[in-house]
N, C-alpha and C. Protein backbone atom coordinates (compact mmCIF):
# COMPACT_ATOMS: atom_id res chain seq x y z
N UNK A 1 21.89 2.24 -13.17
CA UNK A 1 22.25 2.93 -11.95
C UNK A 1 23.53 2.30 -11.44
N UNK A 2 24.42 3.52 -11.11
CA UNK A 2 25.94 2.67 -10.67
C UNK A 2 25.33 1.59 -9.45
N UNK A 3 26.87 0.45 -8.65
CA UNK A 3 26.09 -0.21 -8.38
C UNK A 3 26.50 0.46 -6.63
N UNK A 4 27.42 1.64 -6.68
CA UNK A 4 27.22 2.31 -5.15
C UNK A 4 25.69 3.23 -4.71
N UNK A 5 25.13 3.56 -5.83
CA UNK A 5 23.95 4.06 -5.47
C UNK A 5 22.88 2.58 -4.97
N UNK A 6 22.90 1.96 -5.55
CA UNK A 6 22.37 0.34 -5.23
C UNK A 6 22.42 -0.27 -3.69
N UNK A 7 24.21 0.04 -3.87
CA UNK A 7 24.33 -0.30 -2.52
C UNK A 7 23.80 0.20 -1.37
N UNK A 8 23.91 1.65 -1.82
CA UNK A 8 23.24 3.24 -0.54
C UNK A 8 22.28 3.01 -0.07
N UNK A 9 21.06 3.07 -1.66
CA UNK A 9 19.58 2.15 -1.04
C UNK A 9 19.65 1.02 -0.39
N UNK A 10 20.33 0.54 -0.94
CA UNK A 10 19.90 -1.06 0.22
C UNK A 10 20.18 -0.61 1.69
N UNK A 11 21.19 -0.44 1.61
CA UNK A 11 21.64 0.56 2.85
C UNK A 11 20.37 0.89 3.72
N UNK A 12 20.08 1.93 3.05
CA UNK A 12 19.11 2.80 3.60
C UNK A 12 17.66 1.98 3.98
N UNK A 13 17.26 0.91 3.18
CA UNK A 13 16.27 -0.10 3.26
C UNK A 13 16.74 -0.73 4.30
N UNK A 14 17.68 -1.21 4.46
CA UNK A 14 18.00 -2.45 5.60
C UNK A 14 18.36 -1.51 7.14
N UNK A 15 18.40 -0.45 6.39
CA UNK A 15 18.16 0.20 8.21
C UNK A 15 17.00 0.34 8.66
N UNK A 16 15.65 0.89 7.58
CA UNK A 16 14.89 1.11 7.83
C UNK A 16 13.40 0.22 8.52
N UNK A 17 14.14 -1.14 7.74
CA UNK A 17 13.47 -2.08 8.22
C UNK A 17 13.92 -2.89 9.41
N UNK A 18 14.95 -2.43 9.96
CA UNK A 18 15.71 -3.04 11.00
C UNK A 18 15.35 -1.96 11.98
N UNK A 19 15.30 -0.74 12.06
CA UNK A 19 14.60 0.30 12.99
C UNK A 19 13.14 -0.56 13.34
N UNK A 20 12.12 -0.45 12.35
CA UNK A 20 11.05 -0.77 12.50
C UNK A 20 11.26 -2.01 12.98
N UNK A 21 11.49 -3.12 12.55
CA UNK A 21 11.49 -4.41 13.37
C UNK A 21 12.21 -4.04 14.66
N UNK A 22 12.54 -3.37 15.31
CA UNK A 22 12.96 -3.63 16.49
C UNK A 22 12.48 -2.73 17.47
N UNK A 23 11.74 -2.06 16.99
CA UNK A 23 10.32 -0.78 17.51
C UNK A 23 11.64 0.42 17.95
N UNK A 24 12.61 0.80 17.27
CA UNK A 24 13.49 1.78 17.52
C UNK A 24 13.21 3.11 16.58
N UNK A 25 12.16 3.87 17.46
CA UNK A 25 11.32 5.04 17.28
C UNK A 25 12.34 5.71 16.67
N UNK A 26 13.11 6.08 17.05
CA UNK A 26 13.85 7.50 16.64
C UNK A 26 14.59 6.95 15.69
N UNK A 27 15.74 5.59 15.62
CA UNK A 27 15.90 5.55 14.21
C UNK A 27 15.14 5.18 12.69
N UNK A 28 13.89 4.83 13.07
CA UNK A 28 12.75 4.52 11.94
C UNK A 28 12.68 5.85 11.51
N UNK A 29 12.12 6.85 12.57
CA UNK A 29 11.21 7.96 12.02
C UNK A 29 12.85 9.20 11.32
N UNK A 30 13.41 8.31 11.47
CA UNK A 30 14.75 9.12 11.08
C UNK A 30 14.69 9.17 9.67
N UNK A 31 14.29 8.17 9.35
CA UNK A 31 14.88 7.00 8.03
C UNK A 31 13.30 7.76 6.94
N UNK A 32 12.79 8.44 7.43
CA UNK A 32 11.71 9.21 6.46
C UNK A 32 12.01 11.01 6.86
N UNK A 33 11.56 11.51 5.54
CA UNK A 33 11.84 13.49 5.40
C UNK A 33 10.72 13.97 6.07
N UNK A 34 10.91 14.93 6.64
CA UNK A 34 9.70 15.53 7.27
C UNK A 34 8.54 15.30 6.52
N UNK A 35 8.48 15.66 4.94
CA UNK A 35 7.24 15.94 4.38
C UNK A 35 7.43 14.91 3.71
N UNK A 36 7.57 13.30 4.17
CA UNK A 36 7.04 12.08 3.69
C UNK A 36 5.45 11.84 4.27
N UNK A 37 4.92 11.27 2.81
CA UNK A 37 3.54 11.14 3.30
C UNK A 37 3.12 9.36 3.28
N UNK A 38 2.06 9.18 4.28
CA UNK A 38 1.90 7.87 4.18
C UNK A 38 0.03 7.37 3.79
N UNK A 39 0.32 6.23 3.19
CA UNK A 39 -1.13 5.63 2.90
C UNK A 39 -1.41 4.42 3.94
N UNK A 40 -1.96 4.23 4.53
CA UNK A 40 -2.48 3.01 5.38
C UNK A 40 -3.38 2.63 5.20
N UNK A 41 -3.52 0.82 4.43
CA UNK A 41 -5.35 0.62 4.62
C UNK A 41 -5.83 0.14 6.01
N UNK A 42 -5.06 0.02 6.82
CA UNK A 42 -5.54 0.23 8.27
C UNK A 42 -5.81 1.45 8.59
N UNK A 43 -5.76 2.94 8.08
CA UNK A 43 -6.10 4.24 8.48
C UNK A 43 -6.91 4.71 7.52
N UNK A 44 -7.65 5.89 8.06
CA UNK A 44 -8.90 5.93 6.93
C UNK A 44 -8.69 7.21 6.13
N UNK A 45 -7.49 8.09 6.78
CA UNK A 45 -7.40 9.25 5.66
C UNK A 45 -5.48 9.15 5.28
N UNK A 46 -5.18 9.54 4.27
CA UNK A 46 -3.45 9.57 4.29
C UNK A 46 -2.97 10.74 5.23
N UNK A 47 -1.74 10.10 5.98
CA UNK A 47 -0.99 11.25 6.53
C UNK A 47 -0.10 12.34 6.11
N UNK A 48 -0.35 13.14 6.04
CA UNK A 48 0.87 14.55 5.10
C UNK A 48 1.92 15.05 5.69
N UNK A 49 2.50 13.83 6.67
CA UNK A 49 3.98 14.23 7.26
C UNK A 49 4.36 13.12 8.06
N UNK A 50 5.45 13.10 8.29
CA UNK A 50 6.27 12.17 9.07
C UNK A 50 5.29 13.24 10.69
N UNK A 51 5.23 13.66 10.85
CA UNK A 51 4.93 14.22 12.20
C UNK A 51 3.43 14.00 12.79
N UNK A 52 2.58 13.65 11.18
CA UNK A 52 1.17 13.01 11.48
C UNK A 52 1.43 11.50 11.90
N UNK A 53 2.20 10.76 11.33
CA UNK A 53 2.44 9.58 10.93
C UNK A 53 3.03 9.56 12.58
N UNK A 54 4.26 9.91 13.12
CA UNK A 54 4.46 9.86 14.06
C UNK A 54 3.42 10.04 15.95
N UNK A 55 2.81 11.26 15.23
CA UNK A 55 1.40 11.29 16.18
C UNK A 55 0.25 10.01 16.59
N UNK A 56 -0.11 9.65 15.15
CA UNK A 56 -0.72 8.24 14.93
C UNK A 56 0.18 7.23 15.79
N UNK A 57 1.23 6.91 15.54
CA UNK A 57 2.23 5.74 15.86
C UNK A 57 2.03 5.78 17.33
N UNK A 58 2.09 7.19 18.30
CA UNK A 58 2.16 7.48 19.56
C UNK A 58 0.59 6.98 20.35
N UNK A 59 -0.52 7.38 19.48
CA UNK A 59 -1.53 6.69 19.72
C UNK A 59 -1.53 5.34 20.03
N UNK A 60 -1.30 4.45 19.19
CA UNK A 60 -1.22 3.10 18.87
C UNK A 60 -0.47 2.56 20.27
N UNK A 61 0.89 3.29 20.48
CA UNK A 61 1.73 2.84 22.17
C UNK A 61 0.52 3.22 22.82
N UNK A 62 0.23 4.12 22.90
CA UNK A 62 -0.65 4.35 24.50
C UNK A 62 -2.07 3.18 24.36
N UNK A 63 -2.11 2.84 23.27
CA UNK A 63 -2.97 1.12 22.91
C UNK A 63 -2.45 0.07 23.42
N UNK A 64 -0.46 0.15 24.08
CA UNK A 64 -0.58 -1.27 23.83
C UNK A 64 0.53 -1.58 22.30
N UNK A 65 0.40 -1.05 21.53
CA UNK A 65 1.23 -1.74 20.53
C UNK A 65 2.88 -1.31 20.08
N UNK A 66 3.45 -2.35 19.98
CA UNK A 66 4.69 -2.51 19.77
C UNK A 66 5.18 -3.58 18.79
N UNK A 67 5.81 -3.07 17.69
CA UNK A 67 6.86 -4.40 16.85
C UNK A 67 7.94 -5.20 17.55
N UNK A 68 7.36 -6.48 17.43
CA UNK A 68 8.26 -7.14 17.83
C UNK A 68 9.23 -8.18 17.00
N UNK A 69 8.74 -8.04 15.82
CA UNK A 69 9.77 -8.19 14.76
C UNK A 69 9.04 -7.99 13.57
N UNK A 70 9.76 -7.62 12.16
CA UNK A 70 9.42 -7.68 10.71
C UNK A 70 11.00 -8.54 9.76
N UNK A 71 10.11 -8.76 8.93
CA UNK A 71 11.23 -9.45 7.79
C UNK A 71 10.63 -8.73 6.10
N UNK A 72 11.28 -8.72 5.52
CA UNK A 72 11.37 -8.46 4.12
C UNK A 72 11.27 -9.45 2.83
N UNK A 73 10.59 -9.85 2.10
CA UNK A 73 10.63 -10.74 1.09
C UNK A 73 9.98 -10.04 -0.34
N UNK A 74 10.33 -10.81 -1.32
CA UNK A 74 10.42 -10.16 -2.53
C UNK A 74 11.03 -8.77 -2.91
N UNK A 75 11.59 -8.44 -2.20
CA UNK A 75 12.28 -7.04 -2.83
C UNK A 75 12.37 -7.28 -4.28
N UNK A 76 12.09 -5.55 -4.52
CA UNK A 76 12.20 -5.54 -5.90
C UNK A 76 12.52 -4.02 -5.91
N UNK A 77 13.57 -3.31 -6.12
CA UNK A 77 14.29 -1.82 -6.15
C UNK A 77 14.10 -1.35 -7.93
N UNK A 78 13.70 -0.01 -7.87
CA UNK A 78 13.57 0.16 -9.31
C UNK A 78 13.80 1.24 -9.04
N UNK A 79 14.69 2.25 -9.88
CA UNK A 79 15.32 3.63 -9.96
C UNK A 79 14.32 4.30 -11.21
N UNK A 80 13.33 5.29 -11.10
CA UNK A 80 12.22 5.76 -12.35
C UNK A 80 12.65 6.78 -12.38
N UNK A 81 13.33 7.81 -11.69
CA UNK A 81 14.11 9.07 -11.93
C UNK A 81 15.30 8.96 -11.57
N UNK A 82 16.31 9.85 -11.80
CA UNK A 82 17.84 10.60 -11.05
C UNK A 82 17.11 10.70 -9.68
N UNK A 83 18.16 10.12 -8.98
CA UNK A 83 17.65 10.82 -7.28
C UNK A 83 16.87 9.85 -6.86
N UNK A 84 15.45 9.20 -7.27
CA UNK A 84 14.98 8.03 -6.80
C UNK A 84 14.74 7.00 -6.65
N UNK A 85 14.10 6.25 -5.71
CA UNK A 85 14.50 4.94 -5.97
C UNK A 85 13.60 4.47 -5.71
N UNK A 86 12.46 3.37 -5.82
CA UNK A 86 11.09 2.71 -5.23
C UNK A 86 11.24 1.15 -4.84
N UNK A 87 10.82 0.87 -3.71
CA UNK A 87 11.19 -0.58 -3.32
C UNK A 87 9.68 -1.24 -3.05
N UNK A 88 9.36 -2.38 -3.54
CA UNK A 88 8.20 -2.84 -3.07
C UNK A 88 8.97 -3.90 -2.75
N UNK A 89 7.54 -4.69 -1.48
CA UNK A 89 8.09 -5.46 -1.35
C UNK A 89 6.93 -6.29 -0.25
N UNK A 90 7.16 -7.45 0.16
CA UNK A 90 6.29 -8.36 0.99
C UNK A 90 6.70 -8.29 2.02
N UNK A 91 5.81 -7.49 3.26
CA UNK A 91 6.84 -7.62 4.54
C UNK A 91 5.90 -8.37 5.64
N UNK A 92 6.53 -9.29 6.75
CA UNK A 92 5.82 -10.05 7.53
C UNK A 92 6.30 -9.24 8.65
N UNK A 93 5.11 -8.97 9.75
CA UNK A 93 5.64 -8.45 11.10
C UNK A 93 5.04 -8.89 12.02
N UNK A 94 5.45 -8.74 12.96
CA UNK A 94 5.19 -9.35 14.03
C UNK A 94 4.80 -8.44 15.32
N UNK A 95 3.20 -8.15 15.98
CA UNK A 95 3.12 -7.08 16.48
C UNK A 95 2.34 -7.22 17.64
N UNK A 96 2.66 -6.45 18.80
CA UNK A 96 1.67 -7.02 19.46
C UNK A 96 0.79 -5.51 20.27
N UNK A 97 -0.40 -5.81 20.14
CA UNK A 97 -1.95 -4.67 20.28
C UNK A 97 -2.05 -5.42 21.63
N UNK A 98 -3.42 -4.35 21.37
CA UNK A 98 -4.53 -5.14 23.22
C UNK A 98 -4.95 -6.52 22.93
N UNK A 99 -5.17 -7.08 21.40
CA UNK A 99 -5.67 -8.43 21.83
C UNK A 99 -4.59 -9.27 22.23
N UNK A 100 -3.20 -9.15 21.84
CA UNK A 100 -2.44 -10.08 22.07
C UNK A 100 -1.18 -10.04 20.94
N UNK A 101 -0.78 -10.61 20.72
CA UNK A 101 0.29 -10.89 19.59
C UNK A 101 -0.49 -11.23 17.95
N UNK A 102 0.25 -10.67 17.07
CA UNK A 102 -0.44 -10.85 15.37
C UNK A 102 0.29 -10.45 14.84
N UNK A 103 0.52 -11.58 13.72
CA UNK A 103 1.28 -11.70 12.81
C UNK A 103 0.18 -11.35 11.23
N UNK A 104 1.26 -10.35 10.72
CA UNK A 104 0.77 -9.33 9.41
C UNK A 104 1.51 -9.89 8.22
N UNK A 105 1.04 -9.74 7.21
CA UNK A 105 1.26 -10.62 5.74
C UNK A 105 1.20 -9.60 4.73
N UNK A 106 1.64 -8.40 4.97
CA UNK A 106 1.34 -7.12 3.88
C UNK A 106 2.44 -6.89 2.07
N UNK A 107 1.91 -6.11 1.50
CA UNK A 107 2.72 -5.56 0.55
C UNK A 107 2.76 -4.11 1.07
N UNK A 108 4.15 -3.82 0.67
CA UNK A 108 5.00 -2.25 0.79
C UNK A 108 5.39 -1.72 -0.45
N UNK A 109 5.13 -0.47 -0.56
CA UNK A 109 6.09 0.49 -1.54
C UNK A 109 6.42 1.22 -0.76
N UNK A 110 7.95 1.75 -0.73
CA UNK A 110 8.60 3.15 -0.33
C UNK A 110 9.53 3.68 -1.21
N UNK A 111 8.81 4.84 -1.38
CA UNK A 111 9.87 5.87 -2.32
C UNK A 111 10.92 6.56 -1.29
N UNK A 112 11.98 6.40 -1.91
CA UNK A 112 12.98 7.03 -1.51
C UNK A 112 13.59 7.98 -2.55
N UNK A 113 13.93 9.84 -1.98
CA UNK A 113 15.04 9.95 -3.07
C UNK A 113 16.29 10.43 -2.14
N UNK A 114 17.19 10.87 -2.60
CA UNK A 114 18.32 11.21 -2.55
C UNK A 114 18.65 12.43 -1.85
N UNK A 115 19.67 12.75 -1.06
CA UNK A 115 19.57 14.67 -0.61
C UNK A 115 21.10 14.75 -0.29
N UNK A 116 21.49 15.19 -1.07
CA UNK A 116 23.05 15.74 -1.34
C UNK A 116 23.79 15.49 0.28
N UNK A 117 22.71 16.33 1.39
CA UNK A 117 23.53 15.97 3.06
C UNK A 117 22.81 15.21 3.34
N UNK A 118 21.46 14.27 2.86
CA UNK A 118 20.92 12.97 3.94
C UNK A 118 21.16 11.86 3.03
N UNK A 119 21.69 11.63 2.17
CA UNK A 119 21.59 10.48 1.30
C UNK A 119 20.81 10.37 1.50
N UNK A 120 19.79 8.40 1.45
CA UNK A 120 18.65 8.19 0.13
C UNK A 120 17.41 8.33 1.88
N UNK A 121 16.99 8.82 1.74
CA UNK A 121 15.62 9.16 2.87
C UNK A 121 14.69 8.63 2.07
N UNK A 122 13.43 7.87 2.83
CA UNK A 122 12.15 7.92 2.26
C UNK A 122 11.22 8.82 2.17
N UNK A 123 10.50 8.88 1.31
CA UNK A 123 9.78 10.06 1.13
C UNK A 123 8.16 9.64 1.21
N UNK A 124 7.65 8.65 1.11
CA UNK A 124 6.34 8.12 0.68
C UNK A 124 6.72 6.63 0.90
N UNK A 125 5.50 6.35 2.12
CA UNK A 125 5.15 4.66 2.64
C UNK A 125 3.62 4.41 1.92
N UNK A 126 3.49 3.19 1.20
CA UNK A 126 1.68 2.82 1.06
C UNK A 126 2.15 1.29 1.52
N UNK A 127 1.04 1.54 2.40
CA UNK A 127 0.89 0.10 2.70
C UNK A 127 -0.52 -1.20 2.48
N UNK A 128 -0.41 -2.05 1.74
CA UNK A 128 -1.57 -2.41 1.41
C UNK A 128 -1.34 -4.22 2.06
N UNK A 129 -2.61 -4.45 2.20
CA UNK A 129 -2.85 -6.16 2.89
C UNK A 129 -2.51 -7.25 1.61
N UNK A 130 -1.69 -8.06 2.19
CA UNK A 130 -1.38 -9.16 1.06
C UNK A 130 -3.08 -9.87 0.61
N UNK A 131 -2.87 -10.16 -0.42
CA UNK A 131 -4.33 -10.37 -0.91
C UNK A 131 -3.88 -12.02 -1.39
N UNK A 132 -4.16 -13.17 -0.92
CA UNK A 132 -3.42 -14.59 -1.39
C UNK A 132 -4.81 -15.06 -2.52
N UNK A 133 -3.67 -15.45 -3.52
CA UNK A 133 -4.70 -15.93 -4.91
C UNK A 133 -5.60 -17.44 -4.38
């Protein structure tokens, strides 16, 4: 993969995780396509749109919760088609609910592909709990 498409994604990763760490609603939910779908093992069914996913999220404020920071570790970017791109990765955040402040230790995949007028959008979040050996 050339290394400006490389760059684009990262791009597009380091906004996306910089939206979310800084609880900036409208540029996060930017940074995914309408019909991105998400897996949560904190949620008990998958969501079939950025607009479920966003509904959920709105819940959670009227709880009380807000990011108050995330970081990124292990990235690992792998291109499996033209057009896409998949990033896993270890993300720590920092969040705070009704009990108080908590700090999260998870693994991420997000597919991203490509769109001629949005460049690289995500398309698909799973999010699963770091599991320590």
């Amino acid at each position: 993969m050339a290394d400006t498409t490389t760059a684009d994604v990262q791009d597009a990763i380091d906004s996306l995780i910089r939206a979310f760490g800084e609880h900036d609603t409208t540029a996060y939910f930017s940074s995914f396509s309408p019909d991105a779908t998400f897996v949560f093992y904190t949620h008990p069914v998958p969501l079939p749109s950025r607009e479920a996913y966003r509904d959920l999220w709105t819940q959670w404020e009227a709880d009380g919760f807000r990011v108050l920071g995330c970081t990124s570790r292990e990235q690992n970017v792998t291109f499996p088609a033209p057009d896409v791109a998949v990033l896993t990765h270890r993300v720590g955040t920092t969040v705070q609910d009704s009990t108080g402040t908590v700090e999260l230790d998870e693994r991420e995949t997000i597919m991203f592909r490509r769109h001629e007028s949005a460049g690289w959008i995500a398309v698909h979040e799973h999010l699963s709990p770091q599991l320590d050996s």
